[in-house]
PDB file of N, CA and C in Angstrom:
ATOM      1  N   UNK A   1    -125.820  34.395  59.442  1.00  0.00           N
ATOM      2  CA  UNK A   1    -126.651  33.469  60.163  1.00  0.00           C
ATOM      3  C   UNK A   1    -126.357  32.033  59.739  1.00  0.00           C
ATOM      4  N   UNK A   2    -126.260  31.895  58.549  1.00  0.00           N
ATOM      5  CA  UNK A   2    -125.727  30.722  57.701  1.00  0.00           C
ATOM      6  C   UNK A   2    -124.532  30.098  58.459  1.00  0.00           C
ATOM      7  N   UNK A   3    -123.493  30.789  59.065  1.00  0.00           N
ATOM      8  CA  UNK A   3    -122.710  30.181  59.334  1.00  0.00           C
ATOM      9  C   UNK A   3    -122.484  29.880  61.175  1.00  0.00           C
ATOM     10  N   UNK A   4    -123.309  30.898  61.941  1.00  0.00           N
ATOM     11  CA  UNK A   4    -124.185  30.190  63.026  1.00  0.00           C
ATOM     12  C   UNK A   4    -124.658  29.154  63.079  1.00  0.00           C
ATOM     13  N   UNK A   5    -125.787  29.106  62.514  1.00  0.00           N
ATOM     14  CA  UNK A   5    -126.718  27.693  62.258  1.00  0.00           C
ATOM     15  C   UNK A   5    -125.527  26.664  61.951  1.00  0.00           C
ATOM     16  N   UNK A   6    -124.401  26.808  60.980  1.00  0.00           N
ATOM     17  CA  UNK A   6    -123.721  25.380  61.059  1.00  0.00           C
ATOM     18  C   UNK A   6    -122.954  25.062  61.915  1.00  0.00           C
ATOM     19  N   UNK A   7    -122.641  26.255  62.624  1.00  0.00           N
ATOM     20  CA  UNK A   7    -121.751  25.554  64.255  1.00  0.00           C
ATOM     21  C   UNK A   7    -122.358  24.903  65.027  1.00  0.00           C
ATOM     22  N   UNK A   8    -123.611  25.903  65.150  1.00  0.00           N
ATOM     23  CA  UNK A   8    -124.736  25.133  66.441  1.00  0.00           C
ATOM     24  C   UNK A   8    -124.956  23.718  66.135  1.00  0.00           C
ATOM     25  N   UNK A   9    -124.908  23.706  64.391  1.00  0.00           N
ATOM     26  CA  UNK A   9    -125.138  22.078  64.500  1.00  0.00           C
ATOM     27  C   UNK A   9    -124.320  21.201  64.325  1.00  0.00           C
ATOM     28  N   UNK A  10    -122.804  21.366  64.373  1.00  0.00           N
ATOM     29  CA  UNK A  10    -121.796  20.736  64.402  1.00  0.00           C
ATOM     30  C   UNK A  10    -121.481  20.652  65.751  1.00  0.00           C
ATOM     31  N   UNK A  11    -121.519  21.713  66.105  1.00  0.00           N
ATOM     32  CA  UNK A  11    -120.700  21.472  67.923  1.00  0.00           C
ATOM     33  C   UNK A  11    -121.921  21.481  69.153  1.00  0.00           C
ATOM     34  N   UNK A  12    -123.266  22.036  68.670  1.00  0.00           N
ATOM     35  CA  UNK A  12    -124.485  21.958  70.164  1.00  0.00           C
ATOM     36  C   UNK A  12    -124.440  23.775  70.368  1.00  0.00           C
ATOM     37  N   UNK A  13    -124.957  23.783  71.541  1.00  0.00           N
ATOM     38  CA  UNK A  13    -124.956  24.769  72.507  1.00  0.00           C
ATOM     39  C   UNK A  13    -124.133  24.477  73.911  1.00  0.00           C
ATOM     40  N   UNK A  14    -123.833  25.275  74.394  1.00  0.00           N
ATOM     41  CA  UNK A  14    -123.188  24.493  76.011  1.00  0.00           C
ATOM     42  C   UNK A  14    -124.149  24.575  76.728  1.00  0.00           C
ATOM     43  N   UNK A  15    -124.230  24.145  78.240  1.00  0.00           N
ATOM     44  CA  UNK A  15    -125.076  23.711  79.258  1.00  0.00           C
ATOM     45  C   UNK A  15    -126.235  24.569  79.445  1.00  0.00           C
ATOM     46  N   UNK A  16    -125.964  25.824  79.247  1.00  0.00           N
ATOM     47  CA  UNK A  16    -126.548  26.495  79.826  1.00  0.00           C
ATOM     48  C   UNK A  16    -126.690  27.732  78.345  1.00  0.00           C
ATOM     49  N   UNK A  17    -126.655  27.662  77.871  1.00  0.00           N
ATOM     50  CA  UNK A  17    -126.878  27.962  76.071  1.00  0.00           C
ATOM     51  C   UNK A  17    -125.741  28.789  75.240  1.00  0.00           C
ATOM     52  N   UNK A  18    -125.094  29.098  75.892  1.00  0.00           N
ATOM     53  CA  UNK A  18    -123.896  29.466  75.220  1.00  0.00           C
ATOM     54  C   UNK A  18    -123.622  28.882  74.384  1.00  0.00           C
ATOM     55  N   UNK A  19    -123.291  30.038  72.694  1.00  0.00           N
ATOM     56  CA  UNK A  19    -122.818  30.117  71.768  1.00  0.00           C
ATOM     57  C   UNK A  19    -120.946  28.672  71.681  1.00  0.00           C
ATOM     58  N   UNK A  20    -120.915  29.221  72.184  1.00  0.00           N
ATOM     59  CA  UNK A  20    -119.155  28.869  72.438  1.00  0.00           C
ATOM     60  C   UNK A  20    -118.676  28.486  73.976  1.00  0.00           C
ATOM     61  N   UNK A  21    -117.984  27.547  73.936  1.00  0.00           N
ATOM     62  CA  UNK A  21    -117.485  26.752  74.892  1.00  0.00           C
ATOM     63  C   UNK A  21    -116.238  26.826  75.333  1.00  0.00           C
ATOM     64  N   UNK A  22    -115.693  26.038  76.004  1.00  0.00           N
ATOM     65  CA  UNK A  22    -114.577  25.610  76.101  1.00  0.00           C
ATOM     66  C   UNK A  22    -114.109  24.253  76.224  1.00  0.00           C
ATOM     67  N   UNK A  23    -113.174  23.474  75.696  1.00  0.00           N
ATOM     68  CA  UNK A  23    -112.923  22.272  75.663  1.00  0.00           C
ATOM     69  C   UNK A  23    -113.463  20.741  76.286  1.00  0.00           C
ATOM     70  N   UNK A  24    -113.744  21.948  77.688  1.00  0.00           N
ATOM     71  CA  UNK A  24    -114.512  21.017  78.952  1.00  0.00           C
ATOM     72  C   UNK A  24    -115.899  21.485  78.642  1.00  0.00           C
ATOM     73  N   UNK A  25    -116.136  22.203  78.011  1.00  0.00           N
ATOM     74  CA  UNK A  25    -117.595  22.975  78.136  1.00  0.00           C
ATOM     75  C   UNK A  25    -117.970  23.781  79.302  1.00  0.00           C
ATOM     76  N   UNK A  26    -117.135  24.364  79.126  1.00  0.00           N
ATOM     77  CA  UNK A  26    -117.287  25.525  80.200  1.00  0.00           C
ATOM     78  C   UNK A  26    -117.260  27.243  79.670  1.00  0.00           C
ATOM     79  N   UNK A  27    -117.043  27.969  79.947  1.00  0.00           N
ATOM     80  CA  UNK A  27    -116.886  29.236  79.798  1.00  0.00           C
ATOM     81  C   UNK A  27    -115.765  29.427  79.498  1.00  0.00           C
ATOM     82  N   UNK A  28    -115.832  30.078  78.047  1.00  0.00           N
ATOM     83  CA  UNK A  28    -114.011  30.646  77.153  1.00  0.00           C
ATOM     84  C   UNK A  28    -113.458  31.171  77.907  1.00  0.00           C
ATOM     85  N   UNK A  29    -112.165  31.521  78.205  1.00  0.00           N
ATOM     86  CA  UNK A  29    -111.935  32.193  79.209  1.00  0.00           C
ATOM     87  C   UNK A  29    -111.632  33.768  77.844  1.00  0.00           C
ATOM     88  N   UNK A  30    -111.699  34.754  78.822  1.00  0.00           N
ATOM     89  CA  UNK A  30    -111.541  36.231  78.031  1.00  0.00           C
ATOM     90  C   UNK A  30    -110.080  36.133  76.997  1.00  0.00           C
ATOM     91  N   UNK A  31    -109.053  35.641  77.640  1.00  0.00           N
ATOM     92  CA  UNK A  31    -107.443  35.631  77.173  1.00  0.00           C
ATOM     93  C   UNK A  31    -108.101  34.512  75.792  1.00  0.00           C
ATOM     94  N   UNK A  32    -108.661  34.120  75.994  1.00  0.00           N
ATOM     95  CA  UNK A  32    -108.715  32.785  74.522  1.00  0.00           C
ATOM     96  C   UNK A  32    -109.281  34.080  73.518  1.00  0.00           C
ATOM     97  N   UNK A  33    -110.312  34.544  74.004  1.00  0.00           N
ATOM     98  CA  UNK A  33    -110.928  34.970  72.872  1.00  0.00           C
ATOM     99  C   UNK A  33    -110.080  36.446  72.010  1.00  0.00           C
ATOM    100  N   UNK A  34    -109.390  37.489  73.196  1.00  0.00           N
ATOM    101  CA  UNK A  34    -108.461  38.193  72.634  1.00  0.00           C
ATOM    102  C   UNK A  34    -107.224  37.427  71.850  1.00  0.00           C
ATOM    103  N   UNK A  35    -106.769  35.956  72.097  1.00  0.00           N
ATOM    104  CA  UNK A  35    -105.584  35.504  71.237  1.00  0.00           C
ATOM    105  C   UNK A  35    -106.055  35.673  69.866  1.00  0.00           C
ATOM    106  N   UNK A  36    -107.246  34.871  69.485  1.00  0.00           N
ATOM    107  CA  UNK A  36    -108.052  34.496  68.590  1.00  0.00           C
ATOM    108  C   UNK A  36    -108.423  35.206  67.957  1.00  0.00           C
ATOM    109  N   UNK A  37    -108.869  36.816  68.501  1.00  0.00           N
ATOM    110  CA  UNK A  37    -109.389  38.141  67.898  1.00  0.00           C
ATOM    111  C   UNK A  37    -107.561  38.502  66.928  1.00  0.00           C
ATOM    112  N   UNK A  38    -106.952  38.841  67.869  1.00  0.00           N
ATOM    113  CA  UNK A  38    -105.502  39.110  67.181  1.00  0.00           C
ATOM    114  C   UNK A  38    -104.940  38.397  66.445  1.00  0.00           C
ATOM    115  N   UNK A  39    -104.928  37.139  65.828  1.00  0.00           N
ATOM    116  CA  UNK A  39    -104.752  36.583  64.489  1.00  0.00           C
ATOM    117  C   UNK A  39    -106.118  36.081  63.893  1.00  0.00           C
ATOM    118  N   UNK A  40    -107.086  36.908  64.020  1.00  0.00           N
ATOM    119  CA  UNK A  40    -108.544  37.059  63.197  1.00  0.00           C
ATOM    120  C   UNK A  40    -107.669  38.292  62.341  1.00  0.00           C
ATOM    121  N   UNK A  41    -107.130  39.168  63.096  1.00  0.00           N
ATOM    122  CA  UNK A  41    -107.000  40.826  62.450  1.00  0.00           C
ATOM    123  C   UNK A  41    -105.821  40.249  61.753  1.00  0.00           C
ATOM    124  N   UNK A  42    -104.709  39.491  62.054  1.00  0.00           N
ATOM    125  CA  UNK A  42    -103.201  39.905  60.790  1.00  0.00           C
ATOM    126  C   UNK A  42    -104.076  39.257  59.923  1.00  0.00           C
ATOM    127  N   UNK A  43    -104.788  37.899  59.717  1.00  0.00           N
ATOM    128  CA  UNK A  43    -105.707  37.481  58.400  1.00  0.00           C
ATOM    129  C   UNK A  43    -106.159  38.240  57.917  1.00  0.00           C
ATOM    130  N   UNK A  44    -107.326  39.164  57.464  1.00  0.00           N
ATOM    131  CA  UNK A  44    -108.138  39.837  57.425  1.00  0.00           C
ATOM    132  C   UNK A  44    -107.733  41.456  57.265  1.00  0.00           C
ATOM    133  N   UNK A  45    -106.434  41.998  57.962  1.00  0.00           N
ATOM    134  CA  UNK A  45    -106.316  43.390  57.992  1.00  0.00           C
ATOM    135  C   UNK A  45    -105.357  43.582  56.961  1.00  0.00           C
ATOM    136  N   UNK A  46    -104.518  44.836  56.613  1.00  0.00           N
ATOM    137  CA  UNK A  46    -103.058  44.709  55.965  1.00  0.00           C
ATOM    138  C   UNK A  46    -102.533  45.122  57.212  1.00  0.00           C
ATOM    139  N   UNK A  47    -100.846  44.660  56.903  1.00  0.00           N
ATOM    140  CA  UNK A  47     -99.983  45.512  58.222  1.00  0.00           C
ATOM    141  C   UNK A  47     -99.979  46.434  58.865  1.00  0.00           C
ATOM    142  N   UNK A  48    -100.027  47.262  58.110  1.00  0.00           N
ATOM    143  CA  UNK A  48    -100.359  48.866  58.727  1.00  0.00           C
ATOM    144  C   UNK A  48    -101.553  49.056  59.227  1.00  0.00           C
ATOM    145  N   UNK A  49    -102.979  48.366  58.938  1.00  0.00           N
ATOM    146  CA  UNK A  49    -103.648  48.414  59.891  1.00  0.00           C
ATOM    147  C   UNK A  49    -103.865  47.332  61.240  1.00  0.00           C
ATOM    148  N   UNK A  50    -103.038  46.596  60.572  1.00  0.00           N
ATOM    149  CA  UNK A  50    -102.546  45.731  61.920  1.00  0.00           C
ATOM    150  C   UNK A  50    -102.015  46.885  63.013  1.00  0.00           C
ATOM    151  N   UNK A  51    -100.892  47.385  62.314  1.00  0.00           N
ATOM    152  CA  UNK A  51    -100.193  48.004  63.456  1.00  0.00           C
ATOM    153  C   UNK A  51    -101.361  48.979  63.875  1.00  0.00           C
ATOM    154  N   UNK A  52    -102.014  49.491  63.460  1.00  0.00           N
ATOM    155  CA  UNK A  52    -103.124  50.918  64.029  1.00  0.00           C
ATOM    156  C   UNK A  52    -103.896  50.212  64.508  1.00  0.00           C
ATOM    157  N   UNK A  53    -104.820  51.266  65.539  1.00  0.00           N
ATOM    158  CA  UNK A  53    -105.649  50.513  66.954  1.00  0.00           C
ATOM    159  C   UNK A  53    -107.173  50.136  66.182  1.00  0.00           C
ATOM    160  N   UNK A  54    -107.479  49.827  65.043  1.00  0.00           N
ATOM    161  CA  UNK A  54    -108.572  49.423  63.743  1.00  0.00           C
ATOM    162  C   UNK A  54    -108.787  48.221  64.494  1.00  0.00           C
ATOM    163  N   UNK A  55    -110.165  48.057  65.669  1.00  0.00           N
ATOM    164  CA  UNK A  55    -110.580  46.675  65.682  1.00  0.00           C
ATOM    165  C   UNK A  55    -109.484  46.405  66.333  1.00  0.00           C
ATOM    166  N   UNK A  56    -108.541  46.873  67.392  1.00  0.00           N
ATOM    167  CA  UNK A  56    -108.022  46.234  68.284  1.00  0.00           C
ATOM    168  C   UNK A  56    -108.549  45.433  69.624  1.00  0.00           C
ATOM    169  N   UNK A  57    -109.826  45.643  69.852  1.00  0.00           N
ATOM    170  CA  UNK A  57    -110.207  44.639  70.677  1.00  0.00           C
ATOM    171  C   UNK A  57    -112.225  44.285  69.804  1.00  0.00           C
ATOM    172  N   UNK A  58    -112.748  43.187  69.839  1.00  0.00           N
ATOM    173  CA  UNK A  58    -113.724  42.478  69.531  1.00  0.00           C
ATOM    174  C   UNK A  58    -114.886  43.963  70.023  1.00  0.00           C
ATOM    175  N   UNK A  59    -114.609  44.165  71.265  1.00  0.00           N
ATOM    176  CA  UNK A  59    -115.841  45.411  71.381  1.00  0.00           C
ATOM    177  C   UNK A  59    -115.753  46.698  70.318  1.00  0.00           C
ATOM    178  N   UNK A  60    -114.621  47.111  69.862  1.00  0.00           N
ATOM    179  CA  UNK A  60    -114.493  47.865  68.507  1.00  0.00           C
ATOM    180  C   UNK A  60    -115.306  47.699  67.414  1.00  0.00           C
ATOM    181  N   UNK A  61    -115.767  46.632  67.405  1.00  0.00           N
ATOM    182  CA  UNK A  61    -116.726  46.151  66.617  1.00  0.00           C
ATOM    183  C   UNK A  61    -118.122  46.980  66.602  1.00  0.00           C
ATOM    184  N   UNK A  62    -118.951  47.281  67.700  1.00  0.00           N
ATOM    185  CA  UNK A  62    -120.136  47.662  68.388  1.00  0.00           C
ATOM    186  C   UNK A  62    -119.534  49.146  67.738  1.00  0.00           C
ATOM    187  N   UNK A  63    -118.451  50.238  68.501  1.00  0.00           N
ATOM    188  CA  UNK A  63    -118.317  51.334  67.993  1.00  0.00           C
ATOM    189  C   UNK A  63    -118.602  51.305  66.074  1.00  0.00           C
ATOM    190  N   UNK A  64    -118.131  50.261  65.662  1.00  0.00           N
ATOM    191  CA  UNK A  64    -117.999  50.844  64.171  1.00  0.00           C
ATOM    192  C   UNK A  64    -118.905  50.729  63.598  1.00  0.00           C
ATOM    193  N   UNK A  65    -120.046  49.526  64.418  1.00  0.00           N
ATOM    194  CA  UNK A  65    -121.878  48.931  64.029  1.00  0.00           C
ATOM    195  C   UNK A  65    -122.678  50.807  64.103  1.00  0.00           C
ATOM    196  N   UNK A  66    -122.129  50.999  65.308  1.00  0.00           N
ATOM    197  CA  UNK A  66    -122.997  52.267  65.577  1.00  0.00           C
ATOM    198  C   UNK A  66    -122.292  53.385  64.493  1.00  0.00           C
ATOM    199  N   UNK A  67    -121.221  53.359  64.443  1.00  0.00           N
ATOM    200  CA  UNK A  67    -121.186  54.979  63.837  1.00  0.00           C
ATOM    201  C   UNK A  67    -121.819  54.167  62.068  1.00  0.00           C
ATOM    202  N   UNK A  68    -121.919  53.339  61.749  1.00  0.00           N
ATOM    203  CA  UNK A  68    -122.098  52.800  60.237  1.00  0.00           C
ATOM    204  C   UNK A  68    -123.640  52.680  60.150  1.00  0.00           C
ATOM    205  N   UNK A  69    -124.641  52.322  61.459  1.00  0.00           N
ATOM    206  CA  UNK A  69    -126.026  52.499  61.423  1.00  0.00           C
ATOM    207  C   UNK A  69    -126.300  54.472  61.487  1.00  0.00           C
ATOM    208  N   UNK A  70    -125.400  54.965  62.103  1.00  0.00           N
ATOM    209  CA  UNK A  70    -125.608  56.374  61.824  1.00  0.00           C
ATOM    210  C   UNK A  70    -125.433  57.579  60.359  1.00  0.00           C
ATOM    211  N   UNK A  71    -124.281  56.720  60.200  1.00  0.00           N
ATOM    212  CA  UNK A  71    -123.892  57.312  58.536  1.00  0.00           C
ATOM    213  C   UNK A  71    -124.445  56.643  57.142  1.00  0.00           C
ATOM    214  N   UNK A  72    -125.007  55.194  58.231  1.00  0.00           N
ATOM    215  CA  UNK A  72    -126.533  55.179  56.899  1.00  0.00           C
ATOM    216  C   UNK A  72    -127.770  55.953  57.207  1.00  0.00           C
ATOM    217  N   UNK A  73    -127.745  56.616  58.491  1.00  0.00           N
ATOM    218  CA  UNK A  73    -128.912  57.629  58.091  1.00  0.00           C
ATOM    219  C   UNK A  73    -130.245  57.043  59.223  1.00  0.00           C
ATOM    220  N   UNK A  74    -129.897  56.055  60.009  1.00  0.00           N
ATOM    221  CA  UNK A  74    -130.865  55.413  60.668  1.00  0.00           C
ATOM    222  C   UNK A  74    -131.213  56.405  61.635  1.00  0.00           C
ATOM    223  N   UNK A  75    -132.394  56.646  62.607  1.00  0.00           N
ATOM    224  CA  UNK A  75    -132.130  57.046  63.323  1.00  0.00           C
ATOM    225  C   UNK A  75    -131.776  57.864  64.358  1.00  0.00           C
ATOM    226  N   UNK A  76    -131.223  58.631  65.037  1.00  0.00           N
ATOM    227  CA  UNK A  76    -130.568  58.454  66.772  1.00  0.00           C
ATOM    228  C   UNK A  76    -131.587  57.662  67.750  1.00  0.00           C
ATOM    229  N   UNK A  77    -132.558  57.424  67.628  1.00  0.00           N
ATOM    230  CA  UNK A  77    -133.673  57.109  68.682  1.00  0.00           C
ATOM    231  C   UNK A  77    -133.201  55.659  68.155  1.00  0.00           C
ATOM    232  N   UNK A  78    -133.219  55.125  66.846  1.00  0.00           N
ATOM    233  CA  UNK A  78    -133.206  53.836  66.434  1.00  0.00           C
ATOM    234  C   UNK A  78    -132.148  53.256  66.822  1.00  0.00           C
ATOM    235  N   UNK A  79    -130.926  53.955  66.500  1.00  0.00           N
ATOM    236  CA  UNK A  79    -129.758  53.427  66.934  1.00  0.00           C
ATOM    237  C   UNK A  79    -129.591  53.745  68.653  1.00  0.00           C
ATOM    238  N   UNK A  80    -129.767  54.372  69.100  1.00  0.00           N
ATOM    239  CA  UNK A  80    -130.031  54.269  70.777  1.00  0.00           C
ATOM    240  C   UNK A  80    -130.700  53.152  71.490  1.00  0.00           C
ATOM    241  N   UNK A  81    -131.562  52.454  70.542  1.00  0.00           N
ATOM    242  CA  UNK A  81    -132.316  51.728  71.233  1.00  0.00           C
ATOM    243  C   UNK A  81    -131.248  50.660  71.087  1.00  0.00           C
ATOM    244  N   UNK A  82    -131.077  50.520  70.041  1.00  0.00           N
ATOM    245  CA  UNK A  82    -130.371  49.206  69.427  1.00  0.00           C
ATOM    246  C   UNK A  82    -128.945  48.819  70.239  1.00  0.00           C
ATOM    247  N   UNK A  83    -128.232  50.004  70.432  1.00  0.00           N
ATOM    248  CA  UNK A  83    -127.300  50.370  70.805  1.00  0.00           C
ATOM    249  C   UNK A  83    -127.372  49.741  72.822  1.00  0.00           C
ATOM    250  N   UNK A  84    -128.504  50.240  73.410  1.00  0.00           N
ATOM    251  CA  UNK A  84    -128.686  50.517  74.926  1.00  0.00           C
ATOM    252  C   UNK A  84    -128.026  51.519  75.460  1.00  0.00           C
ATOM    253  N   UNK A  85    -128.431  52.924  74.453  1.00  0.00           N
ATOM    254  CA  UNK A  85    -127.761  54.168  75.022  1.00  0.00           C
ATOM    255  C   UNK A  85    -129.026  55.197  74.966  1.00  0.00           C
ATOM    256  N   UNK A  86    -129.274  55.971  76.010  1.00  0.00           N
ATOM    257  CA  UNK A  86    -129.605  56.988  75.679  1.00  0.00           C
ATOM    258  C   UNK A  86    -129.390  57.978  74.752  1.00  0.00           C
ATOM    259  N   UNK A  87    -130.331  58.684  73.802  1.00  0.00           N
ATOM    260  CA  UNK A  87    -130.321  59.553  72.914  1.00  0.00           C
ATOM    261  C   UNK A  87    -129.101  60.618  72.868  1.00  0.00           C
ATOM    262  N   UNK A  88    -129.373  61.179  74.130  1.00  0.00           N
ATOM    263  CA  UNK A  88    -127.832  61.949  74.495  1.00  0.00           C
ATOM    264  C   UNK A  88    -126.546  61.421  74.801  1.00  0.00           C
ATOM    265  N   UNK A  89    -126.682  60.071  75.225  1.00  0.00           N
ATOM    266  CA  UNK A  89    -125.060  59.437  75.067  1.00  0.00           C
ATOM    267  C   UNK A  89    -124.742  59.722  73.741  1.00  0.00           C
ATOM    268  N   UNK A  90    -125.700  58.619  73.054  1.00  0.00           N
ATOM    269  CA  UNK A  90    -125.714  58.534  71.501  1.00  0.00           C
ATOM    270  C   UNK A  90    -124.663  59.695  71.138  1.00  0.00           C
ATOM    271  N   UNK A  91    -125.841  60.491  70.634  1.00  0.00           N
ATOM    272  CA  UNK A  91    -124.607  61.762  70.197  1.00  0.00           C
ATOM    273  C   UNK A  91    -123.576  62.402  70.755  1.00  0.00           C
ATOM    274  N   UNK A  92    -123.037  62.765  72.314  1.00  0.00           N
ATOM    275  CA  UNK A  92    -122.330  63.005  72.984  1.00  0.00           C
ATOM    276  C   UNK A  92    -120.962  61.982  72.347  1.00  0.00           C
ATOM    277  N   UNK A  93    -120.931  60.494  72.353  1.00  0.00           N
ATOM    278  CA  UNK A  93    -119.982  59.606  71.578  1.00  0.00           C
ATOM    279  C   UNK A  93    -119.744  59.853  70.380  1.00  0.00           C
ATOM    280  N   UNK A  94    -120.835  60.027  69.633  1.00  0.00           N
ATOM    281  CA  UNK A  94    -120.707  59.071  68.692  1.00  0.00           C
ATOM    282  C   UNK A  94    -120.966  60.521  66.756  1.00  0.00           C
ATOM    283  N   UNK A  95    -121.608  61.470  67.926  1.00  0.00           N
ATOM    284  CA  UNK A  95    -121.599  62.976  66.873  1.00  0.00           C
ATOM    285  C   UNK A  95    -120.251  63.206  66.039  1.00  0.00           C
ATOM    286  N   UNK A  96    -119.336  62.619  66.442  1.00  0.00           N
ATOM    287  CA  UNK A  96    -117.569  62.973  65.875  1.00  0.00           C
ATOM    288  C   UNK A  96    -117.538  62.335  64.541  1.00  0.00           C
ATOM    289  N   UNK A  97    -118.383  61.261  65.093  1.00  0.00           N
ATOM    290  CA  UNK A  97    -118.615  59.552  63.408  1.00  0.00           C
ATOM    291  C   UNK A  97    -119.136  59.878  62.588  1.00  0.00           C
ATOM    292  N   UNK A  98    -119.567  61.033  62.395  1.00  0.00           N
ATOM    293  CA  UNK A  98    -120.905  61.442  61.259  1.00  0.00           C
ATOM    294  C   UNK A  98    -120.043  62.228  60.352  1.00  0.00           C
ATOM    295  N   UNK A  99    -120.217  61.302  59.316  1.00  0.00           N
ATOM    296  CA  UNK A  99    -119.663  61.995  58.136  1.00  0.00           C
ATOM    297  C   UNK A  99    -120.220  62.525  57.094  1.00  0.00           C
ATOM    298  N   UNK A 100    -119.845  63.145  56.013  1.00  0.00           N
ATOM    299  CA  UNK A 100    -120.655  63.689  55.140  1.00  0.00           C
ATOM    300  C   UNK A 100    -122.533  63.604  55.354  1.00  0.00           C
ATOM    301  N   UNK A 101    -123.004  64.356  55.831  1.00  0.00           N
ATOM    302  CA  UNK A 101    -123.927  64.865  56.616  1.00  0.00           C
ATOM    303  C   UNK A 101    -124.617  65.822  56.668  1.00  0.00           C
ATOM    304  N   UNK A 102    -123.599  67.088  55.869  1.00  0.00           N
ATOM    305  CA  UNK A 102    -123.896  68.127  56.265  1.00  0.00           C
ATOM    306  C   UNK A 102    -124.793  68.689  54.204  1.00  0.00           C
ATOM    307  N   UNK A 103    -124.460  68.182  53.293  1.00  0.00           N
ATOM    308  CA  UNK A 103    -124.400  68.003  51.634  1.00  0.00           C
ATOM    309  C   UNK A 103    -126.206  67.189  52.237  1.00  0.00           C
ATOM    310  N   UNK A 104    -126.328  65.970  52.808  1.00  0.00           N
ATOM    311  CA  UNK A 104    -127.546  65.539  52.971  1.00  0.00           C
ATOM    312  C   UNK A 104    -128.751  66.591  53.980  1.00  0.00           C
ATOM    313  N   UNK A 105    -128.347  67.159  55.120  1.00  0.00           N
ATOM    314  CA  UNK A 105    -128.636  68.181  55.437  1.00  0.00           C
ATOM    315  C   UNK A 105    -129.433  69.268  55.028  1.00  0.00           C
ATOM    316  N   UNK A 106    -128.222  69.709  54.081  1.00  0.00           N
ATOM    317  CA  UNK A 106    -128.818  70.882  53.497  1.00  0.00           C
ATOM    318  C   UNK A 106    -129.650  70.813  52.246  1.00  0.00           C
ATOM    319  N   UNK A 107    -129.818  69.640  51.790  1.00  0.00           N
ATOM    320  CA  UNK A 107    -130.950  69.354  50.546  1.00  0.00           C
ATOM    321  C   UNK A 107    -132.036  69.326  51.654  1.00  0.00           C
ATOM    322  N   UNK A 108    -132.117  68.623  52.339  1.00  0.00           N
ATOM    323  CA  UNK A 108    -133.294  68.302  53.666  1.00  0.00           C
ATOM    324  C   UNK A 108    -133.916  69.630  54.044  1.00  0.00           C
ATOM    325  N   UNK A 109    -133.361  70.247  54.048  1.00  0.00           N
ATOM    326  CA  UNK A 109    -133.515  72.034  54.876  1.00  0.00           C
ATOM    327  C   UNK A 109    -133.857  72.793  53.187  1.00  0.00           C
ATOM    328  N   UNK A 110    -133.613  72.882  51.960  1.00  0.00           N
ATOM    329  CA  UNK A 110    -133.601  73.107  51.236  1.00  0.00           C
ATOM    330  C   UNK A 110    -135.227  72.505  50.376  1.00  0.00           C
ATOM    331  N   UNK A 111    -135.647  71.582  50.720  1.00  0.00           N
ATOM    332  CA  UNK A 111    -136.626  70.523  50.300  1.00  0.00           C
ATOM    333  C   UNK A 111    -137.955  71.211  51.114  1.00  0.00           C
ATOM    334  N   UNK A 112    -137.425  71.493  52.607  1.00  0.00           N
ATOM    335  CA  UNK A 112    -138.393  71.434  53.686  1.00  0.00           C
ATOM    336  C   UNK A 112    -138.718  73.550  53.110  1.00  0.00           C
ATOM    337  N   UNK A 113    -138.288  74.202  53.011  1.00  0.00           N
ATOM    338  CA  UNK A 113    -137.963  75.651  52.592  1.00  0.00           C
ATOM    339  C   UNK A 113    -138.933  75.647  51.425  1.00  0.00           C
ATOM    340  N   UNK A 114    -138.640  75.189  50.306  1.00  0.00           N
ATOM    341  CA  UNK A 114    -139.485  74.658  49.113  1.00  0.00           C
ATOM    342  C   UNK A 114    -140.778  74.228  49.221  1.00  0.00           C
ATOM    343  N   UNK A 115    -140.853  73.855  50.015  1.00  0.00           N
ATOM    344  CA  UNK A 115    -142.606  73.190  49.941  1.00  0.00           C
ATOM    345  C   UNK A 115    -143.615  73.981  50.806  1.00  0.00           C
TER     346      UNK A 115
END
């Protein structure tokens, strides 16, 4: 947020409230923001995950928010909402992302048996 707040107050909002502009103050065009995404990633990645499809486009981002709010345990209703998916999309996508799960699970089922 810290580093929001200092753009907004270095550069404004544009006309109509947009985050980000364009030179004229207009609307980025899509091609700016994929150049920009693809040497965000050689900074930031190593080669080899350069070369692999890791965050090859900016919406990759959202997939890896969701499967990482799931494998912390949030959730499906929470992350559905958050997300703007139905419960059954949710898992229909996103059931493959769930990792070690099954060790938390079975203490859960084990806990619930016990009492």
């Amino acid at each position: 947020m810290k580093i929001l707040r200092q753009h907004i107050e270095e550069f404004g909002l544009g006309p109509d409230g947009r985050l980000f502009q364009s030179e004229r103050g207009g609307v980025v065009a899509s091609t700016a923001y994929t150049e920009v995404w693809q040497e965000a990633r050689k900074l930031a990645l190593t080669p080899s995950q350069v070369a692999s499809p890791l965050a090859k486009r900016p919406y990759d981002l959202r997939h890896a928010a969701v499967s990482l709010w799931l494998n912390a345990g949030v959730s499906a209703p929470e992350v559905a909402e958050r997300a703007g998916h139905s419960v059954d999309v949710l898992l229909r996508v996103y059931a493959k992302c769930i990792d070690g799960q099954q060790e938390i699970a079975n203490r859960r089922i084990a806990d619930a048996l016990a009492a």
